[in-house]
Protein backbone atom coordinates (compact mmCIF):
# COMPACT_ATOMS: atom_id res chain seq x y z
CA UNK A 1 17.18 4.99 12.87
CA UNK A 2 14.65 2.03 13.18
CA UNK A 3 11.83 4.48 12.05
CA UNK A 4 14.13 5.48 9.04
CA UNK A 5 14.33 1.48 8.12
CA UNK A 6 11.02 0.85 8.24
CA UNK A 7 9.89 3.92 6.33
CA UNK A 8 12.31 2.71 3.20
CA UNK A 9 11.41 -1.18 3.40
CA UNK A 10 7.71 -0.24 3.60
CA UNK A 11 8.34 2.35 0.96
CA UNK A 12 10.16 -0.32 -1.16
CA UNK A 13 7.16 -2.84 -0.73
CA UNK A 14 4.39 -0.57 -1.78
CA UNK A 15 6.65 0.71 -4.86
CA UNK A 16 6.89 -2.56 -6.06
CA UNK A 17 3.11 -3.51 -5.48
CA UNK A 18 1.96 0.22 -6.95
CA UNK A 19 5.10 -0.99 -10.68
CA UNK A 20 3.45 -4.69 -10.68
CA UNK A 21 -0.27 -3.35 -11.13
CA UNK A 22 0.61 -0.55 -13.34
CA UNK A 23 2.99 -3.18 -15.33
CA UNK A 24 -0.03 -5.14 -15.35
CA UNK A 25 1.62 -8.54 -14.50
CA UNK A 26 -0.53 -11.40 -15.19
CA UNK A 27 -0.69 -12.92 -11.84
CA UNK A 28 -2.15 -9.16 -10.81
CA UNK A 29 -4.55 -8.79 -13.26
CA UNK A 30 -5.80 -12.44 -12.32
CA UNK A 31 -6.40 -11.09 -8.87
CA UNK A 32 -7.80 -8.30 -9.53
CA UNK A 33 -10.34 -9.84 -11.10
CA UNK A 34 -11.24 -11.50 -8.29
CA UNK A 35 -11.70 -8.36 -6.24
CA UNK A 36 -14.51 -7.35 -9.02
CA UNK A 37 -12.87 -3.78 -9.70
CA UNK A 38 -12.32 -2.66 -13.38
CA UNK A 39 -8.44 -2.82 -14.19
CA UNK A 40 -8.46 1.24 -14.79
CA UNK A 41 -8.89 1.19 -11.06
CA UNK A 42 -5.96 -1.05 -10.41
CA UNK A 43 -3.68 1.78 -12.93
CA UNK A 44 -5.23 4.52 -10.10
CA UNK A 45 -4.25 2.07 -7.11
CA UNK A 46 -0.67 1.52 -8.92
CA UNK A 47 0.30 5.36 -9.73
CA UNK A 48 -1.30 6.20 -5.99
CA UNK A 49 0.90 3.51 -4.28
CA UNK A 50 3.87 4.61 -6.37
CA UNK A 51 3.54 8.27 -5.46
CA UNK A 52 3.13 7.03 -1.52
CA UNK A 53 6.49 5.00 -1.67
CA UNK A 54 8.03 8.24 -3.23
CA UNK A 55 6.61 10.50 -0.27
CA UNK A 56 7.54 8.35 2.18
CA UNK A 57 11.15 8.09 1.20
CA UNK A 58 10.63 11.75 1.10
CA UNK A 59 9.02 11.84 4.49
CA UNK A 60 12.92 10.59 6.07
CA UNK A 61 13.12 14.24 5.60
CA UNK A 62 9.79 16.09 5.71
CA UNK A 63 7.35 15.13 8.27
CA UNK A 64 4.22 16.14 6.74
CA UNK A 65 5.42 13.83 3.65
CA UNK A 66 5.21 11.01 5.98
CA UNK A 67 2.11 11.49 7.45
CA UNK A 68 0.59 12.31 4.02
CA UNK A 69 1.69 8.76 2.73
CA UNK A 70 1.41 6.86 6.18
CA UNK A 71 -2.86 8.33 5.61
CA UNK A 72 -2.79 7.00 1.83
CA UNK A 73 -1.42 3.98 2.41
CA UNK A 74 -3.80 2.99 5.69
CA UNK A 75 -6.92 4.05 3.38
CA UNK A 76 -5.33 1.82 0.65
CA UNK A 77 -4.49 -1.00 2.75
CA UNK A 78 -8.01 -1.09 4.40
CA UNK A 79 -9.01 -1.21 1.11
CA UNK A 80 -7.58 -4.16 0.35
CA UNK A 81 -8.01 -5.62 3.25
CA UNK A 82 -11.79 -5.34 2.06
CA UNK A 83 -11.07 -6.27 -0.96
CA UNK A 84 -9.61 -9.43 -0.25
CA UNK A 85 -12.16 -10.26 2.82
CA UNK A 86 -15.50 -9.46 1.43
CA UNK A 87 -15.22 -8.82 -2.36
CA UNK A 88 -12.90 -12.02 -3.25
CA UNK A 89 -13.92 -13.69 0.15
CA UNK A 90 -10.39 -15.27 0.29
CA UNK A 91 -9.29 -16.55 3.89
CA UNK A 92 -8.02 -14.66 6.67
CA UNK A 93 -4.06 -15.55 5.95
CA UNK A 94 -4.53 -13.38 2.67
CA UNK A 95 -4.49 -10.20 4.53
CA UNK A 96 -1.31 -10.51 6.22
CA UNK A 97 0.66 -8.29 3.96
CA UNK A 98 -2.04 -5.70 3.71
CA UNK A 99 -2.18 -5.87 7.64
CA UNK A 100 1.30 -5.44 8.52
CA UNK A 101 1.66 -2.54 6.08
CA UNK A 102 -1.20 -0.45 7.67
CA UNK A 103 0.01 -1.18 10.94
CA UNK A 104 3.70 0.04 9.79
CA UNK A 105 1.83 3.22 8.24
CA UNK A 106 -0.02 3.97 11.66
CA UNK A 107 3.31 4.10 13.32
CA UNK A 108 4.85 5.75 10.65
CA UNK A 109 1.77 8.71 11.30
CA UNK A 110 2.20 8.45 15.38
CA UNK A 111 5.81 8.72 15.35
CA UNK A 112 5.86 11.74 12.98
CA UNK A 113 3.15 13.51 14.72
């Protein structure tokens, strides 16, 4: 039940995150440009973590959905771990939500296995 939780709040996070950058929200697009990445890239990064979120809920259900989306999601949150670390060179503290979401997405992928 606890790995059914986590799968929906994470799930819930990213599909937020992926609906604010393909929305375009102001305060996104002002980080974004930060990270030095053309916004096209941050449409690709929305519609990728809104597909994730959508497989994961599906992944309550269908194992290899889960691991698909727990893989995505660590190769997108490494990504912006990077991002945030050495392309915006913002402080450590930054990457906290990035962090905790590939950690939840490596246990999502080891439990499933």
């Amino acid at each position: 039940m606890g790995l059914i939780i986590m799968q929906a709040v994470l799930s819930l996070f990213l599909l937020s995150g992926g609906i604010i950058k393909l929305a375009r929200v102001p305060f996104q697009v002002e980080h974004w440009s930060h990270y030095h990445y053309p916004l096209w890239f941050m449409s690709v990064v929305g519609i990728l973590e809104i597909v994730g979120a959508l497989a994961l809920i599906g992944g309550i259900w269908n194992r290899y959905l889960a691991i698909g989306s727990g893989v995505l999601f660590v190769v997108l949150m490494a990504g912006a771990i990077h991002a945030h670390l050495f392309r915006a060179e913002q402080p450590i503290v930054t990457i906290l939500p990035a962090a905790i979401c590939l950690i939840l997405s490596v246990i999502v992928i080891s439990s499933r296995f």
